[in-house]
PDB file of N, CA and C in Angstrom:
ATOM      1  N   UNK A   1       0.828  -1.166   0.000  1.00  0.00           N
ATOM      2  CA  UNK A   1       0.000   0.000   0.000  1.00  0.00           C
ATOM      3  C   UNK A   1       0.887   1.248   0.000  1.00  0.00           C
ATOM      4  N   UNK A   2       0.534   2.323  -1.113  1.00  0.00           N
ATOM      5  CA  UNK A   2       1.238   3.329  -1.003  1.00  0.00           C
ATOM      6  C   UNK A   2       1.206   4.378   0.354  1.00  0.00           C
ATOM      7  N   UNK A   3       2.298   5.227   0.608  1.00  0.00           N
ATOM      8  CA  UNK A   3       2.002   6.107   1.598  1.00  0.00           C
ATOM      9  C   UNK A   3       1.351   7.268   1.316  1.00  0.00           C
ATOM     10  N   UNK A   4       0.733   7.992   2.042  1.00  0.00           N
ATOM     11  CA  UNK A   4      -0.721   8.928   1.447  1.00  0.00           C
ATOM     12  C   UNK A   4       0.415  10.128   1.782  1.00  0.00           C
ATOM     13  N   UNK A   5       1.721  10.471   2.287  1.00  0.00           N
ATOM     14  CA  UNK A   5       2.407  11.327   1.736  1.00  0.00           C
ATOM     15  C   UNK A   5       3.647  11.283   1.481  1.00  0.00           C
ATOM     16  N   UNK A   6       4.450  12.460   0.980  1.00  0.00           N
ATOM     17  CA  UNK A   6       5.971  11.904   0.089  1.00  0.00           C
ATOM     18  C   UNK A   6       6.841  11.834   1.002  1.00  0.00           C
ATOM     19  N   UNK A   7       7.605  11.090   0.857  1.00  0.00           N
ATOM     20  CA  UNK A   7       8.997  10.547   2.191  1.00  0.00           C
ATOM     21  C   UNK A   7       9.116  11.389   2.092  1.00  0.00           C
ATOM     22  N   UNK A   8       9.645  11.576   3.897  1.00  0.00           N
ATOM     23  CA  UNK A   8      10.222  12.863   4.333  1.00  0.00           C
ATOM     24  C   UNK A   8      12.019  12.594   3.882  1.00  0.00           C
ATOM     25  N   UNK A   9      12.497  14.117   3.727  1.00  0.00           N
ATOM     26  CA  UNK A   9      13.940  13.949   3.765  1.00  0.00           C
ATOM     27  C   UNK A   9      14.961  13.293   4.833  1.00  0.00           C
ATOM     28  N   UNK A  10      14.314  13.407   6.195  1.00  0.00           N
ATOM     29  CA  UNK A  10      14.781  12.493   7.502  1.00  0.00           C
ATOM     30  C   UNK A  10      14.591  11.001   7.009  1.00  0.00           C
ATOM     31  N   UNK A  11      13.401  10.370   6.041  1.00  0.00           N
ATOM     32  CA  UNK A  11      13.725   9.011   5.565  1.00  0.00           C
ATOM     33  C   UNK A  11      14.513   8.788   4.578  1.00  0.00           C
ATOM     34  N   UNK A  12      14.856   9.987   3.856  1.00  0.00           N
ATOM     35  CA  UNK A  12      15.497   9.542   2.808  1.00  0.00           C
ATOM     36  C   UNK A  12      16.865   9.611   2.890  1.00  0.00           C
ATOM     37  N   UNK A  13      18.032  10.305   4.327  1.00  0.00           N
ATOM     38  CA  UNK A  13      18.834  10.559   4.829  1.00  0.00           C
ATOM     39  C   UNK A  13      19.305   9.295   5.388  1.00  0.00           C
ATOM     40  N   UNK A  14      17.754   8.497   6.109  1.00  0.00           N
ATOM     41  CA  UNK A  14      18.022   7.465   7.190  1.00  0.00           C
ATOM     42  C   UNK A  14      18.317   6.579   5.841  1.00  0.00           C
ATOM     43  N   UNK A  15      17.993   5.976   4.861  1.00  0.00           N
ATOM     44  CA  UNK A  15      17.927   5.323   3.914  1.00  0.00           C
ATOM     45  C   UNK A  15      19.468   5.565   3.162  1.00  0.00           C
ATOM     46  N   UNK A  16      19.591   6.403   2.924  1.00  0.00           N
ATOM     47  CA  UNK A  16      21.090   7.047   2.361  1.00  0.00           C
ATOM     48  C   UNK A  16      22.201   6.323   3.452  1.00  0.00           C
ATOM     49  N   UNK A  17      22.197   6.379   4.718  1.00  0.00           N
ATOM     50  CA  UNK A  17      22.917   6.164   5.896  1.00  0.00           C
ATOM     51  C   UNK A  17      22.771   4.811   5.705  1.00  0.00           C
ATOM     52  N   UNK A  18      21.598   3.891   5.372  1.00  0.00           N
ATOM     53  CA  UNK A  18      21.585   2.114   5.667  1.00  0.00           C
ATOM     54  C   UNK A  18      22.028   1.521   4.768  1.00  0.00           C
ATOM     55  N   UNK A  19      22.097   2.560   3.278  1.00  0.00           N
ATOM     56  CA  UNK A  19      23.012   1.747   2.257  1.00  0.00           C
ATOM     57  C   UNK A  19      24.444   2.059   2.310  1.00  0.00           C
ATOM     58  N   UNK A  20      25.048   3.039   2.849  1.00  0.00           N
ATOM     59  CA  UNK A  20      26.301   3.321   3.442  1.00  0.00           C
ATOM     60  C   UNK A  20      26.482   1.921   4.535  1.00  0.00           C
ATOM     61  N   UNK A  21      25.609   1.915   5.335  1.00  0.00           N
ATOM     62  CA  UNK A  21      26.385   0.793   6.425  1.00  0.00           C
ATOM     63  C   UNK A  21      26.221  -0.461   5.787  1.00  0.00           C
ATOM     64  N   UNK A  22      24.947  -1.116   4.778  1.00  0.00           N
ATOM     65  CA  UNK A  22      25.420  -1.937   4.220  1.00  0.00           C
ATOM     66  C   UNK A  22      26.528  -2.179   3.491  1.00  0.00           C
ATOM     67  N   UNK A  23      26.772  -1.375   2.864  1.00  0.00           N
ATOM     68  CA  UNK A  23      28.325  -1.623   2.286  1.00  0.00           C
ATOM     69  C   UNK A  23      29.270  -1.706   3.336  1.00  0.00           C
ATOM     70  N   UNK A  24      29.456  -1.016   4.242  1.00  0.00           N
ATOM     71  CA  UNK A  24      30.324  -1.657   5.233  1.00  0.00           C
ATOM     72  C   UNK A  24      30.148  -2.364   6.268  1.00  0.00           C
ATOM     73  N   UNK A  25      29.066  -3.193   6.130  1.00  0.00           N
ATOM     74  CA  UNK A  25      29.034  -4.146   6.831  1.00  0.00           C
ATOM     75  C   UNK A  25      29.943  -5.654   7.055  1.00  0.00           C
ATOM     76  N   UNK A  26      30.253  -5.635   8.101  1.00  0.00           N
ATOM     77  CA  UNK A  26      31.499  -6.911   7.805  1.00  0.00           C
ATOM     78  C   UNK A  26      30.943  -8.140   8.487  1.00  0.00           C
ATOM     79  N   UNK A  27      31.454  -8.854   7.293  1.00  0.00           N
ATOM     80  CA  UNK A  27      30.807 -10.352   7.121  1.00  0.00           C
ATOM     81  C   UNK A  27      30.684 -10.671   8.394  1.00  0.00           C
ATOM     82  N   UNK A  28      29.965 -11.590   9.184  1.00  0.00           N
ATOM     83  CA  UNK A  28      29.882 -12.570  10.562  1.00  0.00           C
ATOM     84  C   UNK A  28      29.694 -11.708  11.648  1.00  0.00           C
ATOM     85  N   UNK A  29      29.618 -10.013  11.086  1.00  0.00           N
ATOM     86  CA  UNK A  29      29.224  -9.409  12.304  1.00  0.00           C
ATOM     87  C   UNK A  29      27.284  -9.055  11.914  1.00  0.00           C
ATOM     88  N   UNK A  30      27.390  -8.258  13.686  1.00  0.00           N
ATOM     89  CA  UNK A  30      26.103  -8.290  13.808  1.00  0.00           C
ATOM     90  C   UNK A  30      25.355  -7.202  12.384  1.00  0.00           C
ATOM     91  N   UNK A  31      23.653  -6.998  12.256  1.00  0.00           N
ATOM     92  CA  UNK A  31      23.394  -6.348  11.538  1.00  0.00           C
ATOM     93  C   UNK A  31      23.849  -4.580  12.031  1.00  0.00           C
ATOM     94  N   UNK A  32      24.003  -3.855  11.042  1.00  0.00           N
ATOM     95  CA  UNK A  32      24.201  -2.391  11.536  1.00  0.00           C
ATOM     96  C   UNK A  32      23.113  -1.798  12.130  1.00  0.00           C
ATOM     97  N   UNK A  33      23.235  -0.538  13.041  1.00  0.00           N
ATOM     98  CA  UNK A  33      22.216   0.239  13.133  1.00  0.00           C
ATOM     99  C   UNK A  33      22.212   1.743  12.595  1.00  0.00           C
ATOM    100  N   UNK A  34      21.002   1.588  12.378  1.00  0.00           N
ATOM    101  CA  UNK A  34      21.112   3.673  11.680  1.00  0.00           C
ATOM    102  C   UNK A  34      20.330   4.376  12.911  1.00  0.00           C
ATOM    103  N   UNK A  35      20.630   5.578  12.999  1.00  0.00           N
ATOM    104  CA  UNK A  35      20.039   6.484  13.481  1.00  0.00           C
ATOM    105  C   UNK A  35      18.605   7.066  12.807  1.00  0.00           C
ATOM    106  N   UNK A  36      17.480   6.921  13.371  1.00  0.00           N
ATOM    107  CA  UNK A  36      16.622   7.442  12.821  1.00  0.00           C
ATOM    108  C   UNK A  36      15.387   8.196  13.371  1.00  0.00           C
ATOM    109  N   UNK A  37      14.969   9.160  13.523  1.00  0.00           N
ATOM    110  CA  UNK A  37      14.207   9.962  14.923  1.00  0.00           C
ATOM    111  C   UNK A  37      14.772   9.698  15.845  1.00  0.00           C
ATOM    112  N   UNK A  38      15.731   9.850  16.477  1.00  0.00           N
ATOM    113  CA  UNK A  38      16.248   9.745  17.604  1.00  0.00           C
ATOM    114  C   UNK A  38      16.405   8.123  17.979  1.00  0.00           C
ATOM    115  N   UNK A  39      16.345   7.362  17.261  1.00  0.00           N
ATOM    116  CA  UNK A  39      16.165   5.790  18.265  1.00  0.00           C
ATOM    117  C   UNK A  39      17.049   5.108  16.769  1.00  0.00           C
ATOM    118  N   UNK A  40      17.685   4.132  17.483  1.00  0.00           N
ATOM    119  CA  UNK A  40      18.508   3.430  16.593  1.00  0.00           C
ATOM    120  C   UNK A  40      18.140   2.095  15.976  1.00  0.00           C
ATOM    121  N   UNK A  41      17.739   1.783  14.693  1.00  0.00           N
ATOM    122  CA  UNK A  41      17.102   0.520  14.335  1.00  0.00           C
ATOM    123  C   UNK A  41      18.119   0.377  13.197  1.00  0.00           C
ATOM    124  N   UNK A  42      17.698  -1.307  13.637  1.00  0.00           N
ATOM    125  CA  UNK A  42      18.773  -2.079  12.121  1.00  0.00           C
ATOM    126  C   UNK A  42      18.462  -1.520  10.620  1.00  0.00           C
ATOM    127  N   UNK A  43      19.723  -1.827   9.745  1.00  0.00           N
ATOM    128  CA  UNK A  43      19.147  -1.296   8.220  1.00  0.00           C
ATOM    129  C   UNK A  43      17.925  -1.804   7.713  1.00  0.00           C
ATOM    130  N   UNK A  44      17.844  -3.157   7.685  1.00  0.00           N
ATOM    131  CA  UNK A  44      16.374  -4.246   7.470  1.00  0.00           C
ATOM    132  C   UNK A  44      15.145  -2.880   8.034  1.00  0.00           C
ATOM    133  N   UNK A  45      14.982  -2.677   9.019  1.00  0.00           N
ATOM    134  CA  UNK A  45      14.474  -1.525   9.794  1.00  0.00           C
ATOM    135  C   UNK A  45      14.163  -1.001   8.985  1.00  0.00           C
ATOM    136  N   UNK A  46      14.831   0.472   8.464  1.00  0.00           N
ATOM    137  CA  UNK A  46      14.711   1.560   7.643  1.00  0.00           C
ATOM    138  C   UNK A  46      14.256   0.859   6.322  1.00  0.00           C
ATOM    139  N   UNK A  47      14.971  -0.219   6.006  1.00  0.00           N
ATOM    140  CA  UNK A  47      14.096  -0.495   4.568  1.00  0.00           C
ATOM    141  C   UNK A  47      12.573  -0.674   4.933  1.00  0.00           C
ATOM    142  N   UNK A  48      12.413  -1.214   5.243  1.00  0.00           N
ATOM    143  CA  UNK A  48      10.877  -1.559   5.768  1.00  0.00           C
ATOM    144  C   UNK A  48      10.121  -0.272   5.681  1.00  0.00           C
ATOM    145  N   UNK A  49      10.514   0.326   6.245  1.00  0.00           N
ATOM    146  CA  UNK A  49       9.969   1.802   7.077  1.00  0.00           C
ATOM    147  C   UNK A  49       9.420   2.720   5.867  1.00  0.00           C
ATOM    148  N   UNK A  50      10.414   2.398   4.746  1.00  0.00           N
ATOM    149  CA  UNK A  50      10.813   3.079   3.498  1.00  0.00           C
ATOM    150  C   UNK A  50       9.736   2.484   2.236  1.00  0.00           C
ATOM    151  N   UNK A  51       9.887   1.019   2.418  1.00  0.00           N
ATOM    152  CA  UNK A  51       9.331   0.572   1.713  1.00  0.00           C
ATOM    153  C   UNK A  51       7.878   0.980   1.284  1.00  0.00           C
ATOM    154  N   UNK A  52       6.799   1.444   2.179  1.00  0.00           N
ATOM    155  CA  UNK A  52       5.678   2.057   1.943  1.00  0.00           C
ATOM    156  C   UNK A  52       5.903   3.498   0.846  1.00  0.00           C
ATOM    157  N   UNK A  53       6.539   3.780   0.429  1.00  0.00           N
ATOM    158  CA  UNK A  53       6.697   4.833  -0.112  1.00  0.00           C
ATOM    159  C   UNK A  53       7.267   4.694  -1.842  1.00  0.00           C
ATOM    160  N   UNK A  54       5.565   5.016  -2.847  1.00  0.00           N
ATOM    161  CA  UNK A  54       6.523   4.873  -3.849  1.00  0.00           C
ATOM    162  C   UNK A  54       7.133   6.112  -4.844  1.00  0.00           C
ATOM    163  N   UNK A  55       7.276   7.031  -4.121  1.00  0.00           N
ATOM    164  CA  UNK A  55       7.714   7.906  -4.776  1.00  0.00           C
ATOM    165  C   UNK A  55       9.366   7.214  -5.616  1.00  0.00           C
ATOM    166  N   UNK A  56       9.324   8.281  -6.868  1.00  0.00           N
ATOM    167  CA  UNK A  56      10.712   8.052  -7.086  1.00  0.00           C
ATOM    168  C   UNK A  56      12.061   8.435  -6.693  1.00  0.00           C
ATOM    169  N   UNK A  57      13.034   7.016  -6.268  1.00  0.00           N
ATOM    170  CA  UNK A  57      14.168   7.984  -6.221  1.00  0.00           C
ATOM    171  C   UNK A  57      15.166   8.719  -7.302  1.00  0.00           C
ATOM    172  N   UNK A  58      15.944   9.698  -7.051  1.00  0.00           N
ATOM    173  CA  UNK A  58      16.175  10.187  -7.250  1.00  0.00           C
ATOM    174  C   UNK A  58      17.452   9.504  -8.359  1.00  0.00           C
ATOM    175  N   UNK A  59      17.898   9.733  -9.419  1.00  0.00           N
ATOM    176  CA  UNK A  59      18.645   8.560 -10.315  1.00  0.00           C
ATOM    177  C   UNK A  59      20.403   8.466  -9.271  1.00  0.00           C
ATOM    178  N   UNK A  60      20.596   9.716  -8.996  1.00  0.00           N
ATOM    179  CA  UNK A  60      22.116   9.429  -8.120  1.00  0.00           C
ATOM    180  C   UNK A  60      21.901   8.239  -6.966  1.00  0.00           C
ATOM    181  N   UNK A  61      20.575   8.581  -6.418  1.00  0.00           N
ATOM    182  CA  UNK A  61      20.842   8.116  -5.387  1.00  0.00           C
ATOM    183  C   UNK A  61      20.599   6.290  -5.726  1.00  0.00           C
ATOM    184  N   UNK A  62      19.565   5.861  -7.133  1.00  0.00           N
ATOM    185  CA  UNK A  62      19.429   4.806  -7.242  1.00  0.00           C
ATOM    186  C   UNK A  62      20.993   4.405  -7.887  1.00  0.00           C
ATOM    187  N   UNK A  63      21.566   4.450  -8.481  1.00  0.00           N
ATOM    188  CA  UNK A  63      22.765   4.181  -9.278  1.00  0.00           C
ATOM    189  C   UNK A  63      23.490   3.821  -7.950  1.00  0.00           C
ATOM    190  N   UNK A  64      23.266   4.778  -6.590  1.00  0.00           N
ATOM    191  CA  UNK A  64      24.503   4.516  -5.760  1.00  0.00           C
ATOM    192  C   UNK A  64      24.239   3.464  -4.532  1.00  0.00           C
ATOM    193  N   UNK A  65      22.535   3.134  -5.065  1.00  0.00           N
ATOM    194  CA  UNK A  65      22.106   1.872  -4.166  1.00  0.00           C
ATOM    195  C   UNK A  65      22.391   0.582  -5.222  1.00  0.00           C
ATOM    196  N   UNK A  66      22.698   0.915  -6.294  1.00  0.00           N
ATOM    197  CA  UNK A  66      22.736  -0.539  -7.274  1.00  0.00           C
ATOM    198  C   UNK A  66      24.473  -0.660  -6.967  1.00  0.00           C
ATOM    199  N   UNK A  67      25.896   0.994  -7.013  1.00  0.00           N
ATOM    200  CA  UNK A  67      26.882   0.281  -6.858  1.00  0.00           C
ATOM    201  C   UNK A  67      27.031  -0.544  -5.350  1.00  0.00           C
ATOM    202  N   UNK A  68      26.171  -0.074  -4.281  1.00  0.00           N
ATOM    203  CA  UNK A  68      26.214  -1.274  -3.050  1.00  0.00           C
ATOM    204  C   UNK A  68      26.179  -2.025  -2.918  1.00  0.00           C
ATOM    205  N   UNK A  69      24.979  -2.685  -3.524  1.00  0.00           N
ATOM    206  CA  UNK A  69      23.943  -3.999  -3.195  1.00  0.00           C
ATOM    207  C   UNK A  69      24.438  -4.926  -4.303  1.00  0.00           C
ATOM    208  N   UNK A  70      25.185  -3.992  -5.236  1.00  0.00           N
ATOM    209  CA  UNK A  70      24.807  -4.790  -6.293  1.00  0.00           C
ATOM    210  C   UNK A  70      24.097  -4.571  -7.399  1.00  0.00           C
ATOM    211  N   UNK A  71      24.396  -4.277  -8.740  1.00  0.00           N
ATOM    212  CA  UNK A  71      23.306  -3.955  -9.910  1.00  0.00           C
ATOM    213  C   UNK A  71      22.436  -5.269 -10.213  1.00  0.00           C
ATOM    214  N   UNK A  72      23.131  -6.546  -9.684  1.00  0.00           N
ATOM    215  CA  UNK A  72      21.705  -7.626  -9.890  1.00  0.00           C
ATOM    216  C   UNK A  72      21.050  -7.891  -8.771  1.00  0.00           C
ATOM    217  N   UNK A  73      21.219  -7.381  -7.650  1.00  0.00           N
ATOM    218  CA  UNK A  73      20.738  -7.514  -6.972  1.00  0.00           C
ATOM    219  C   UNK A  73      19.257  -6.125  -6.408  1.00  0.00           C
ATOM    220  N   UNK A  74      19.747  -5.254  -6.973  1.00  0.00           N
ATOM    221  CA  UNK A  74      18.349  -4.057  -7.447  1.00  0.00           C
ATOM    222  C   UNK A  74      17.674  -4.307  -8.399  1.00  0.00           C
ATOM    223  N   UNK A  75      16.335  -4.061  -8.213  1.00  0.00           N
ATOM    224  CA  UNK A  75      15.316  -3.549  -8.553  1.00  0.00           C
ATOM    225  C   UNK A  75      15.701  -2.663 -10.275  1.00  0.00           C
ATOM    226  N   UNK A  76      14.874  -2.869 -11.458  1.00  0.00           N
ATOM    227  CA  UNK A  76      14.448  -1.827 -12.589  1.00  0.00           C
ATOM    228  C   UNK A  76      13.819  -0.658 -11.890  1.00  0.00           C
ATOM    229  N   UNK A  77      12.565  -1.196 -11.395  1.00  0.00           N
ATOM    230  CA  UNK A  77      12.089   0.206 -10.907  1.00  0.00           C
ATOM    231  C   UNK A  77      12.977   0.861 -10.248  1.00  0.00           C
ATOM    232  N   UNK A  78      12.619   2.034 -10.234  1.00  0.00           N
ATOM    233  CA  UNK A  78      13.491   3.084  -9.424  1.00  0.00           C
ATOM    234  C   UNK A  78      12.644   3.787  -8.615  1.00  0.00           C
ATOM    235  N   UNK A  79      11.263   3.040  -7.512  1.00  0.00           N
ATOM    236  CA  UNK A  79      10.960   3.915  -6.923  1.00  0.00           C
ATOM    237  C   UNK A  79      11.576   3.477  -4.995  1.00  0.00           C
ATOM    238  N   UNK A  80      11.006   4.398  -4.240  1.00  0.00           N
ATOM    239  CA  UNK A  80      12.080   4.103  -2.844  1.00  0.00           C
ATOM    240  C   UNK A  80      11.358   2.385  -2.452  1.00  0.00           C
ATOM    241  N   UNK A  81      10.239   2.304  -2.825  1.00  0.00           N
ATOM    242  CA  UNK A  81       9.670   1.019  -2.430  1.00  0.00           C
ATOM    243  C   UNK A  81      10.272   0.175  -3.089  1.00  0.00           C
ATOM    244  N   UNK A  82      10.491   0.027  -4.133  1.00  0.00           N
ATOM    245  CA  UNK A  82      11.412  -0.841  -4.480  1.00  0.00           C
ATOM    246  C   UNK A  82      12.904  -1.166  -4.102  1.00  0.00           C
ATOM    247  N   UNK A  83      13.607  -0.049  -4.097  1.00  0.00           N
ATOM    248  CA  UNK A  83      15.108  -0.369  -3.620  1.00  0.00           C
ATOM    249  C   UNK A  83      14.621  -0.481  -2.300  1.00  0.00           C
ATOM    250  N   UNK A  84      13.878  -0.001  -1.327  1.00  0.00           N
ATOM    251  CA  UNK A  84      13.794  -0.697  -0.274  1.00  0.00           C
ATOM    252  C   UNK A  84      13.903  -1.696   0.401  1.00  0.00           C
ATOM    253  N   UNK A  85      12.942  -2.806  -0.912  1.00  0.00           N
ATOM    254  CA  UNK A  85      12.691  -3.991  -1.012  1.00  0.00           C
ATOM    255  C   UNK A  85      14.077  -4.715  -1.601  1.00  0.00           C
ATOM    256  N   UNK A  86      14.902  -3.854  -2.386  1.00  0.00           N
ATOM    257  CA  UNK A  86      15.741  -4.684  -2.307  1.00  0.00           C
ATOM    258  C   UNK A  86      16.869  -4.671  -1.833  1.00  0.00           C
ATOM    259  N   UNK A  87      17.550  -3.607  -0.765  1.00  0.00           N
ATOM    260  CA  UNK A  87      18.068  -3.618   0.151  1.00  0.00           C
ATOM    261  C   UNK A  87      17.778  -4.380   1.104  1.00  0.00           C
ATOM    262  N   UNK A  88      16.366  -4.749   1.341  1.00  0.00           N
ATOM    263  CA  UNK A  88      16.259  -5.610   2.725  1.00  0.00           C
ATOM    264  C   UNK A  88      15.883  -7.022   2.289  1.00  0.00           C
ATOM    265  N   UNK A  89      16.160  -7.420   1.014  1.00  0.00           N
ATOM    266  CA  UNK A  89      16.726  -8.759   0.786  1.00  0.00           C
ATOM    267  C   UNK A  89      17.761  -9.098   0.549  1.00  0.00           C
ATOM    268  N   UNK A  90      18.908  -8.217   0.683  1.00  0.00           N
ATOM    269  CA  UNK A  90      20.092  -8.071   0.764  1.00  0.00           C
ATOM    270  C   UNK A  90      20.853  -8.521   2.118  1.00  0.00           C
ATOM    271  N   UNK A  91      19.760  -7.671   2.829  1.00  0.00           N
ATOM    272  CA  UNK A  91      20.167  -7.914   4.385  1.00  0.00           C
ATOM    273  C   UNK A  91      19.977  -9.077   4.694  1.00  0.00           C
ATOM    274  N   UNK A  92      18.595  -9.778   4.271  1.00  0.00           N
ATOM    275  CA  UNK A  92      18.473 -10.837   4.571  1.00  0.00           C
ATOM    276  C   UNK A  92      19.256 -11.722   4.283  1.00  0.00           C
ATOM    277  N   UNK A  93      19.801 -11.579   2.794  1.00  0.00           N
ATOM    278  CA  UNK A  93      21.118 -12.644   2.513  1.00  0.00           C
ATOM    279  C   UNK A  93      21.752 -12.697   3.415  1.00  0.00           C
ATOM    280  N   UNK A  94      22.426 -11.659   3.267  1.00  0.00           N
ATOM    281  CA  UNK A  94      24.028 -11.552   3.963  1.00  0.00           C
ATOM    282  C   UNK A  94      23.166 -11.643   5.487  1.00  0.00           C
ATOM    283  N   UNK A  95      22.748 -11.782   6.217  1.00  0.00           N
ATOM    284  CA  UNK A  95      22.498 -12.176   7.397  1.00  0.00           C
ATOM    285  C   UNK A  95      22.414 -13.699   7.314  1.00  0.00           C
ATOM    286  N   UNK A  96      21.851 -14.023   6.500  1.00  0.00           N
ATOM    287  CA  UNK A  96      21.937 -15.293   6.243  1.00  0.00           C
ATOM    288  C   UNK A  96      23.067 -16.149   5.692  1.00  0.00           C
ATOM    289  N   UNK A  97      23.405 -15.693   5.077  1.00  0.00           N
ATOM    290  CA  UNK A  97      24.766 -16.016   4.480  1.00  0.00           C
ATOM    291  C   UNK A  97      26.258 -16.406   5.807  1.00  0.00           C
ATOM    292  N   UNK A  98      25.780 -15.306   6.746  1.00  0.00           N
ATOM    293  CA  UNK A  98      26.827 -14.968   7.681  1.00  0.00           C
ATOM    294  C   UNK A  98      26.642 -16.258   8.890  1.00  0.00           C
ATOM    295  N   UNK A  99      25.622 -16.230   8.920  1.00  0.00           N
ATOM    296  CA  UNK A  99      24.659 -17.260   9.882  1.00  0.00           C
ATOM    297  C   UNK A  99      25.586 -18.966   9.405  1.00  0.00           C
ATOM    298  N   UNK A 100      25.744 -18.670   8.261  1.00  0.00           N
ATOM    299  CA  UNK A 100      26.092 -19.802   7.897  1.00  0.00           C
ATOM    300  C   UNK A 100      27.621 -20.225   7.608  1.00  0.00           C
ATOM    301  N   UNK A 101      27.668 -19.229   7.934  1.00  0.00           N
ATOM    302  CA  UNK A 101      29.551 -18.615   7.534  1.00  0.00           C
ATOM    303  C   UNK A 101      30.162 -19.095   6.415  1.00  0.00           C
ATOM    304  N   UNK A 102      29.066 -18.237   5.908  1.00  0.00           N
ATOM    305  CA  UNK A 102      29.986 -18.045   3.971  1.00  0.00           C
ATOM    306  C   UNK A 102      30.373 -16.898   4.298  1.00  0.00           C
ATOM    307  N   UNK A 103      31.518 -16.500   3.499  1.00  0.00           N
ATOM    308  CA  UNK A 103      32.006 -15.209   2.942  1.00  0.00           C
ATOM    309  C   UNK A 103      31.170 -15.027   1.493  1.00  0.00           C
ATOM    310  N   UNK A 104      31.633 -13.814   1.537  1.00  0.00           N
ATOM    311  CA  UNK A 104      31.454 -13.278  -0.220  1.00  0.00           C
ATOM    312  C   UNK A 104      32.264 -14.070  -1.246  1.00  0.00           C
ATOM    313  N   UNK A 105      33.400 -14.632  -0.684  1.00  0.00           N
ATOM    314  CA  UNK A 105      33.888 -15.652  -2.205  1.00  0.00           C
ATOM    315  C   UNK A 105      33.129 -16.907  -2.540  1.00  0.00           C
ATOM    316  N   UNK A 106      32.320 -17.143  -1.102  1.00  0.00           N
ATOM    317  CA  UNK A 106      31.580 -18.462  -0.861  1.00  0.00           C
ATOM    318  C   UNK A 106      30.830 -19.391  -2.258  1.00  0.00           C
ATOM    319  N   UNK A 107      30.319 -17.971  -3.128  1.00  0.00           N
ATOM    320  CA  UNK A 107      29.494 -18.319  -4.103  1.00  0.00           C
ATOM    321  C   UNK A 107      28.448 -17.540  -4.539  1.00  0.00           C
ATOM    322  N   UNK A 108      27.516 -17.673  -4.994  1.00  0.00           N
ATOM    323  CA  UNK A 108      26.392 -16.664  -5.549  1.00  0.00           C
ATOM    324  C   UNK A 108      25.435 -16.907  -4.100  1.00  0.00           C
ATOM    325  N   UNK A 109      24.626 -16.097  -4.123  1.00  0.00           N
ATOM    326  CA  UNK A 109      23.871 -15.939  -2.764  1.00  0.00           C
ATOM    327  C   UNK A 109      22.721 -16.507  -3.135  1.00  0.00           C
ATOM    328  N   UNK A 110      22.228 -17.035  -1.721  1.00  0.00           N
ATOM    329  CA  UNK A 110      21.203 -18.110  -1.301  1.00  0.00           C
ATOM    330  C   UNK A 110      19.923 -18.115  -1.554  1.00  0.00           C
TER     331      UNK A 110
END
């Protein structure tokens, strides 16, 4: 269901910040947290949060969620509900992945 108004810039900051810590997230550790209204929730978190929203993003900012995650691992669409969605199956990999203690050379993801 869409959101009945346009992400605020505080989500789209918090969102900017969870694909930053996904990329530096290191393998076998715990998930990151972002700052977001004052209270700190995992990236999975903010995607979620985000995900209701389909406005479009913005093309820098999608290009710089595809060099993170991954260009096969994003979304065509380019709206925030989508990279949302696919940032936080990302997380889910690599949480999963880690759980299981693969690395990234391990193989193609699960």
């Amino acid at each position: 269901m869409a959101a009945e108004y346009p992400i605020t810039e505080s989500l789209v900051k918090a969102f900017l910040a969870a694909i930053l810590a996904f990329h530096d997230w290191q393998w076998g550790g715990p998930e990151p947290q972002i700052s977001f209204d004052g209270k700190s929730f995992p990236i999975s978190a903010i995607a979620d949060f985000v995900s209701g929203y389909d406005d479009p993003m913005p093309d820098g900012l999608y290009k710089f969620l595809c060099r993170m995650i991954g260009t096969g691992n994003a979304s065509t669409d380019r709206t925030f509900a989508a990279g949302a969605d696919s940032l936080y199956r990302s997380c889910i990999r690599r949480a999963r992945r880690s759980t299981l203690g693969d690395s990234p050379a391990a193989g193609p993801p699960l």
